[in-house]
N, C-alpha and C. Protein backbone atom coordinates (compact mmCIF):
# COMPACT_ATOMS: atom_id res chain seq x y z
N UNK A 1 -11.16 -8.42 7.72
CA UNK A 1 -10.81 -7.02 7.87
C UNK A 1 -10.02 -6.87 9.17
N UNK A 2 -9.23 -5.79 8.79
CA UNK A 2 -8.04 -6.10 10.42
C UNK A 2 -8.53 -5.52 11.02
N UNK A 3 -7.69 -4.90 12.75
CA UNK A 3 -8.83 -3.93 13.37
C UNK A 3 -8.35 -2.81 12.99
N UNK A 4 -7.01 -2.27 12.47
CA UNK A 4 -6.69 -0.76 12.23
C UNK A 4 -7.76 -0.49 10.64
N UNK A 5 -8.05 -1.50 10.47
CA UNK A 5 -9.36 -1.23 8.96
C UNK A 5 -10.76 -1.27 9.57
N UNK A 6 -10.88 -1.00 10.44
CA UNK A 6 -12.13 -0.92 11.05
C UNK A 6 -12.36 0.23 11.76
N UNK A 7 -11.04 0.65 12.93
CA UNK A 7 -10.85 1.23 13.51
C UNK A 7 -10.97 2.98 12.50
N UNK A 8 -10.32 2.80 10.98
CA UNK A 8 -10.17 3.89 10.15
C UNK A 8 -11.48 4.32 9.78
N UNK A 9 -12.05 3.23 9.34
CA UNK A 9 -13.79 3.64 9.17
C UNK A 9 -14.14 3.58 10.25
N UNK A 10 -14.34 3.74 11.37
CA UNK A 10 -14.85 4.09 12.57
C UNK A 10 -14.82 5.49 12.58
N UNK A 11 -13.45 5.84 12.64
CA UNK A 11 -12.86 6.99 12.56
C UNK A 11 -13.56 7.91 11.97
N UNK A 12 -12.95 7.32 11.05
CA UNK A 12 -13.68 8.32 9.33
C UNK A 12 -14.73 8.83 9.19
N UNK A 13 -15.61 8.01 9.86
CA UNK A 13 -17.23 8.00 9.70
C UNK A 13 -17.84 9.15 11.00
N UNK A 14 -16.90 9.06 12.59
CA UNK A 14 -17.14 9.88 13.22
C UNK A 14 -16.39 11.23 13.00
N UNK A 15 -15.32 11.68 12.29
CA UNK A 15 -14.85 12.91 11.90
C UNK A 15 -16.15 13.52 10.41
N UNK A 16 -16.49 12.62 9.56
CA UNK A 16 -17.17 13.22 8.58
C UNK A 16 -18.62 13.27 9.59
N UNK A 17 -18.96 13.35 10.76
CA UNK A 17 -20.42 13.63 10.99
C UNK A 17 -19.84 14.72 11.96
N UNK A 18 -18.90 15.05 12.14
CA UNK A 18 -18.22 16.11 12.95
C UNK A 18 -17.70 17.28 11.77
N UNK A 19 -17.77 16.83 10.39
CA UNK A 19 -17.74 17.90 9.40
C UNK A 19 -18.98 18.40 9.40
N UNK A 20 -20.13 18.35 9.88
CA UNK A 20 -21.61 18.48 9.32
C UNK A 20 -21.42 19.98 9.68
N UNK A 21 -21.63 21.21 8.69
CA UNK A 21 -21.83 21.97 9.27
C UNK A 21 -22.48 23.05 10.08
N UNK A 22 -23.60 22.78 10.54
CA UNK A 22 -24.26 23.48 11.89
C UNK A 22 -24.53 22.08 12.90
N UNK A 23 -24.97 20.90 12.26
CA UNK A 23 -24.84 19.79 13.10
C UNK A 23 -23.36 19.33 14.02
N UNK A 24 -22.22 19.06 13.20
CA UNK A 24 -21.01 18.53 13.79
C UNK A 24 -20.75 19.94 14.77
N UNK A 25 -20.56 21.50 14.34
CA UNK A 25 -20.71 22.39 15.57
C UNK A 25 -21.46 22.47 16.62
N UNK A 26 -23.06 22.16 16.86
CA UNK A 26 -23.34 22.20 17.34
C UNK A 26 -23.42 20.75 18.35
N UNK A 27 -22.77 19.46 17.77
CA UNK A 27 -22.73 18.85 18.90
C UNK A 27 -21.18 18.94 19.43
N UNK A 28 -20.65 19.77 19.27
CA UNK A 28 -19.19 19.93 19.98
C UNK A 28 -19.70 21.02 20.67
N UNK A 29 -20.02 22.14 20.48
CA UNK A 29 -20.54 23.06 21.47
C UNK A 29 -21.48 22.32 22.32
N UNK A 30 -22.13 21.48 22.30
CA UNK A 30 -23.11 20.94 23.14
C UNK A 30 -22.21 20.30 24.18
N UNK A 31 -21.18 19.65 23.36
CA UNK A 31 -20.39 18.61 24.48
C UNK A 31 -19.37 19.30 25.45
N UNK A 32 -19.32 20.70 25.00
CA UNK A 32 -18.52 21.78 25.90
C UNK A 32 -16.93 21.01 25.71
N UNK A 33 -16.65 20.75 23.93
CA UNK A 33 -15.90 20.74 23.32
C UNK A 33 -15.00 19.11 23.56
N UNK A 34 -15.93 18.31 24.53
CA UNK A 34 -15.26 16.76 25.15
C UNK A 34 -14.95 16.29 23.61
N UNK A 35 -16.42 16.24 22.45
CA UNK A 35 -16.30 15.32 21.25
C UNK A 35 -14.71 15.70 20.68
N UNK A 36 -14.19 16.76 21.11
CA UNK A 36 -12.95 16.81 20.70
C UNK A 36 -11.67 15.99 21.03
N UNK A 37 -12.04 16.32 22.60
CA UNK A 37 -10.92 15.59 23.79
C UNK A 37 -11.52 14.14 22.88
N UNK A 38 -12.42 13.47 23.05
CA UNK A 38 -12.46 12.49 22.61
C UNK A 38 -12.08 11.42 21.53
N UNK A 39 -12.55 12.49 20.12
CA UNK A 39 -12.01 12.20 19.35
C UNK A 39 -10.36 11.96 19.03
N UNK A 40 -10.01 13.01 19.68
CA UNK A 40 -8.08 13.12 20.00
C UNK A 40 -7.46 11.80 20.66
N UNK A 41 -8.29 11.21 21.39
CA UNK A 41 -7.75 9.89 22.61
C UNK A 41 -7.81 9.15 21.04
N UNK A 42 -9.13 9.14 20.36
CA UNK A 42 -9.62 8.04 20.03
C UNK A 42 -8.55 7.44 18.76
N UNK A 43 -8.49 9.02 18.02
CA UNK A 43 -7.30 9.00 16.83
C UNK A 43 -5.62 8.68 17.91
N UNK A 44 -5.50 8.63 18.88
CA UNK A 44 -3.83 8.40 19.53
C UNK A 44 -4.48 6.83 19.47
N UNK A 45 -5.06 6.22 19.92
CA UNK A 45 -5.37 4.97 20.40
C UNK A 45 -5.25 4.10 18.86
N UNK A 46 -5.78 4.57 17.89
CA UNK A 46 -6.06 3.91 16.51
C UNK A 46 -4.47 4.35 15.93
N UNK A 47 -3.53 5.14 16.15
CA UNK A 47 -2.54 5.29 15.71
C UNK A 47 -1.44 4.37 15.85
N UNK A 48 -1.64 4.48 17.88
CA UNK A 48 -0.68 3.04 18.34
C UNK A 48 -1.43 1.31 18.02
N UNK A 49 -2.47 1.67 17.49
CA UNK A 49 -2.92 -0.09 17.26
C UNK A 49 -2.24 -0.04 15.95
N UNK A 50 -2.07 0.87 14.78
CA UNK A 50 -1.52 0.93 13.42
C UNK A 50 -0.38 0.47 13.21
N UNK A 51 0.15 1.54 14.42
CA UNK A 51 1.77 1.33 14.03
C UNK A 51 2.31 -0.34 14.94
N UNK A 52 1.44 -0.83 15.69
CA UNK A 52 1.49 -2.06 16.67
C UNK A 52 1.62 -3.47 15.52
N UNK A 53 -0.05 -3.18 14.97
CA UNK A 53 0.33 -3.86 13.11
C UNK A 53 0.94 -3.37 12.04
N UNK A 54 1.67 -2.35 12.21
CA UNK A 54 2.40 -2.11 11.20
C UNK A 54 1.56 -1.78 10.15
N UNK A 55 0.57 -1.12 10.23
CA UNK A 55 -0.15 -0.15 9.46
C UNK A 55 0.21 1.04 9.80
N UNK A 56 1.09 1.88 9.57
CA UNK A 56 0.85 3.65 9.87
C UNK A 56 -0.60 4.13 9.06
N UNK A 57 -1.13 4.90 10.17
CA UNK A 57 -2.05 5.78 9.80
C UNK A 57 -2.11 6.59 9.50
N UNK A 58 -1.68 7.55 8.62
CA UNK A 58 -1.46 8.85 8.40
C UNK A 58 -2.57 9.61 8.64
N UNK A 59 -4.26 9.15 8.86
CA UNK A 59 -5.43 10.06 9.17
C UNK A 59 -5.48 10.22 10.39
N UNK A 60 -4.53 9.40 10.95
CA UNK A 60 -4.93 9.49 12.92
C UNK A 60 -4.11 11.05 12.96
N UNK A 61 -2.74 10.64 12.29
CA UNK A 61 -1.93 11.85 12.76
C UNK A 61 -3.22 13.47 12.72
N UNK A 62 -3.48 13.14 11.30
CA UNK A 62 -3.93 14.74 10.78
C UNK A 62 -5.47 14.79 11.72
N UNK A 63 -5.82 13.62 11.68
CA UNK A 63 -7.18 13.64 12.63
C UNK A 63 -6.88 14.42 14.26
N UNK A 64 -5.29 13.94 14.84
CA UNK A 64 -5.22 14.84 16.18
C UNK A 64 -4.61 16.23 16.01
N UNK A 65 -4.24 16.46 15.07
CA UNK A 65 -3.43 17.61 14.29
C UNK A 65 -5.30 18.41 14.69
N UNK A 66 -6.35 17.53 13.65
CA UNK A 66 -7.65 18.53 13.22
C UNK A 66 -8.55 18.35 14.42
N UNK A 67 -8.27 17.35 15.83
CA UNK A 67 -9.15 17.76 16.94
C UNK A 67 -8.22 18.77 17.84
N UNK A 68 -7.25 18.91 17.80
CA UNK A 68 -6.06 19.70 18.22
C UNK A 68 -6.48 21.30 18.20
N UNK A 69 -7.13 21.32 16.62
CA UNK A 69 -7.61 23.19 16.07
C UNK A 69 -8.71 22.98 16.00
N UNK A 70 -9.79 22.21 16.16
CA UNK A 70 -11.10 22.09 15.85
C UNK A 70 -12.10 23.05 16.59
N UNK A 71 -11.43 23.73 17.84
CA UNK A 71 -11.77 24.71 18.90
C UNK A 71 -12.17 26.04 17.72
N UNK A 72 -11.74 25.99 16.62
CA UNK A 72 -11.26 27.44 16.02
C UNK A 72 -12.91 26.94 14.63
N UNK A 73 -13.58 27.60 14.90
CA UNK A 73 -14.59 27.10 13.56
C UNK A 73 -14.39 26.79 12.69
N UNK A 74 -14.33 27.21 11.81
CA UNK A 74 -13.70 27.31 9.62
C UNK A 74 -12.86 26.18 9.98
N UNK A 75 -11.97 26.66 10.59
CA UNK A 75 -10.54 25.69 10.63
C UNK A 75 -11.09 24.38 10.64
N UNK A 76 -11.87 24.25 12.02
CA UNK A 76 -11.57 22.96 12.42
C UNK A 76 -12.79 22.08 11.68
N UNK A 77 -13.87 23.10 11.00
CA UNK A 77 -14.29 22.47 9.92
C UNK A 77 -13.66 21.70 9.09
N UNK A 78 -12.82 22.47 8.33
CA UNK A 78 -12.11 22.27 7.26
C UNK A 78 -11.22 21.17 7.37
N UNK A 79 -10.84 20.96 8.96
CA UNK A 79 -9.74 19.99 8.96
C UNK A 79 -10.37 18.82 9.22
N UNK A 80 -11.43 18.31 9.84
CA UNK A 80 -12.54 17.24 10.26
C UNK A 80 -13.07 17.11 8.72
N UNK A 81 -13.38 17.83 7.71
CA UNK A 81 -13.76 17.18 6.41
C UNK A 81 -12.46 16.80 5.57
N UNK A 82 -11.52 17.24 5.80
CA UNK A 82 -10.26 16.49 5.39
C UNK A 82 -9.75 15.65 5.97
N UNK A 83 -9.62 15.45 7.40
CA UNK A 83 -9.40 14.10 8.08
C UNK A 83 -10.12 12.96 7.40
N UNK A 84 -11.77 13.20 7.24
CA UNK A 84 -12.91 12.07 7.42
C UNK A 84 -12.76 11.51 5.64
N UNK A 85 -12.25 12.52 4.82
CA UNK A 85 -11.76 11.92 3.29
C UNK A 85 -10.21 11.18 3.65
N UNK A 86 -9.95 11.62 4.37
CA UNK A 86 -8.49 11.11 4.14
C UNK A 86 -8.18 9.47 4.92
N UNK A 87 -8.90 9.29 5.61
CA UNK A 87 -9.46 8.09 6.31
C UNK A 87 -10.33 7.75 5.97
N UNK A 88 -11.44 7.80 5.25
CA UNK A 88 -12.35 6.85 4.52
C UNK A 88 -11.68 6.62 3.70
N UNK A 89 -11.21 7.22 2.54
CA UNK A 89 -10.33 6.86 1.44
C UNK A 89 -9.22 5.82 1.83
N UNK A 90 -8.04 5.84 3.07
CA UNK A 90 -7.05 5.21 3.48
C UNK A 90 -7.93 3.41 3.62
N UNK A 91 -9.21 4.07 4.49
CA UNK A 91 -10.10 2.40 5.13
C UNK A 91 -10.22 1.89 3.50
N UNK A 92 -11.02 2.17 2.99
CA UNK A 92 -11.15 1.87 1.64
C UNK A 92 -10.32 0.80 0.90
N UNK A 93 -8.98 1.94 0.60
CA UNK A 93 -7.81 1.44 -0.13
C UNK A 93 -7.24 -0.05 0.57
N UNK A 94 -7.80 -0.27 1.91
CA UNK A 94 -6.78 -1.04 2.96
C UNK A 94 -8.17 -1.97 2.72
N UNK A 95 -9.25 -2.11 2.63
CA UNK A 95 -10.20 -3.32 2.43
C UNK A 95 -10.23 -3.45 1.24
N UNK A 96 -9.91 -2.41 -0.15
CA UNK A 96 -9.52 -3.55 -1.21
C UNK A 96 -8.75 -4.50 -1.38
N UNK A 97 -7.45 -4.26 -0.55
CA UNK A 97 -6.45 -5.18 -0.89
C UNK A 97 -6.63 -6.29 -0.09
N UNK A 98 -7.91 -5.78 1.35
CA UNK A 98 -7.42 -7.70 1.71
C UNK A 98 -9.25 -8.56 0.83
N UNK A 99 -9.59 -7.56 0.24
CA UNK A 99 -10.57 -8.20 -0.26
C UNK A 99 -10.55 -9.28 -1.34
């Protein structure tokens, strides 16, 4: 498994527990909104390792696009459970083929 296929389910797995909804809000309000800042480094960092192997990520993009609005509730719900499908699905598709 490469590391941008690891790095996606990493990802994936921390945006879909950031979809939870009164859980994933309440640990971003807890973190006085860092899990965001964080998540944002974390999706730029997994983007330039992608495009470094020549994997583009298209979930990093929408992942900093969705820690970008995630400040905004509904929204940034909505966009953290579409990031965390759209990157589990991408990790997925990318460990069948080297499977």
């Amino acid at each position: 498994m490469s590391a941008t296929t690891l790095l996606k389910w990493i990802t994936g797995i921390c945006e879909a527990l950031l979809a939870i909804p009164i859980a994933g809000g309440a640990f971003i309000l807890s973190g006085g909104w860092q899990p965001l800042l964080f998540m944002f480094v974390f999706h730029l960092i997994v983007l330039i390792i992608s495009i470094n192997q020549k994997q583009f990520s298209s979930g990093s993009v929408v992942g900093m696009i969705a820690n970008a609005v995630g400040i905004i509730p509904i929204i940034g719900w909505i966009m953290h459970t579409i990031t965390a499908i759209i990157l589990i699905v991408d990790a997925g598709m990318s460990t069948a083929k080297k499977g």
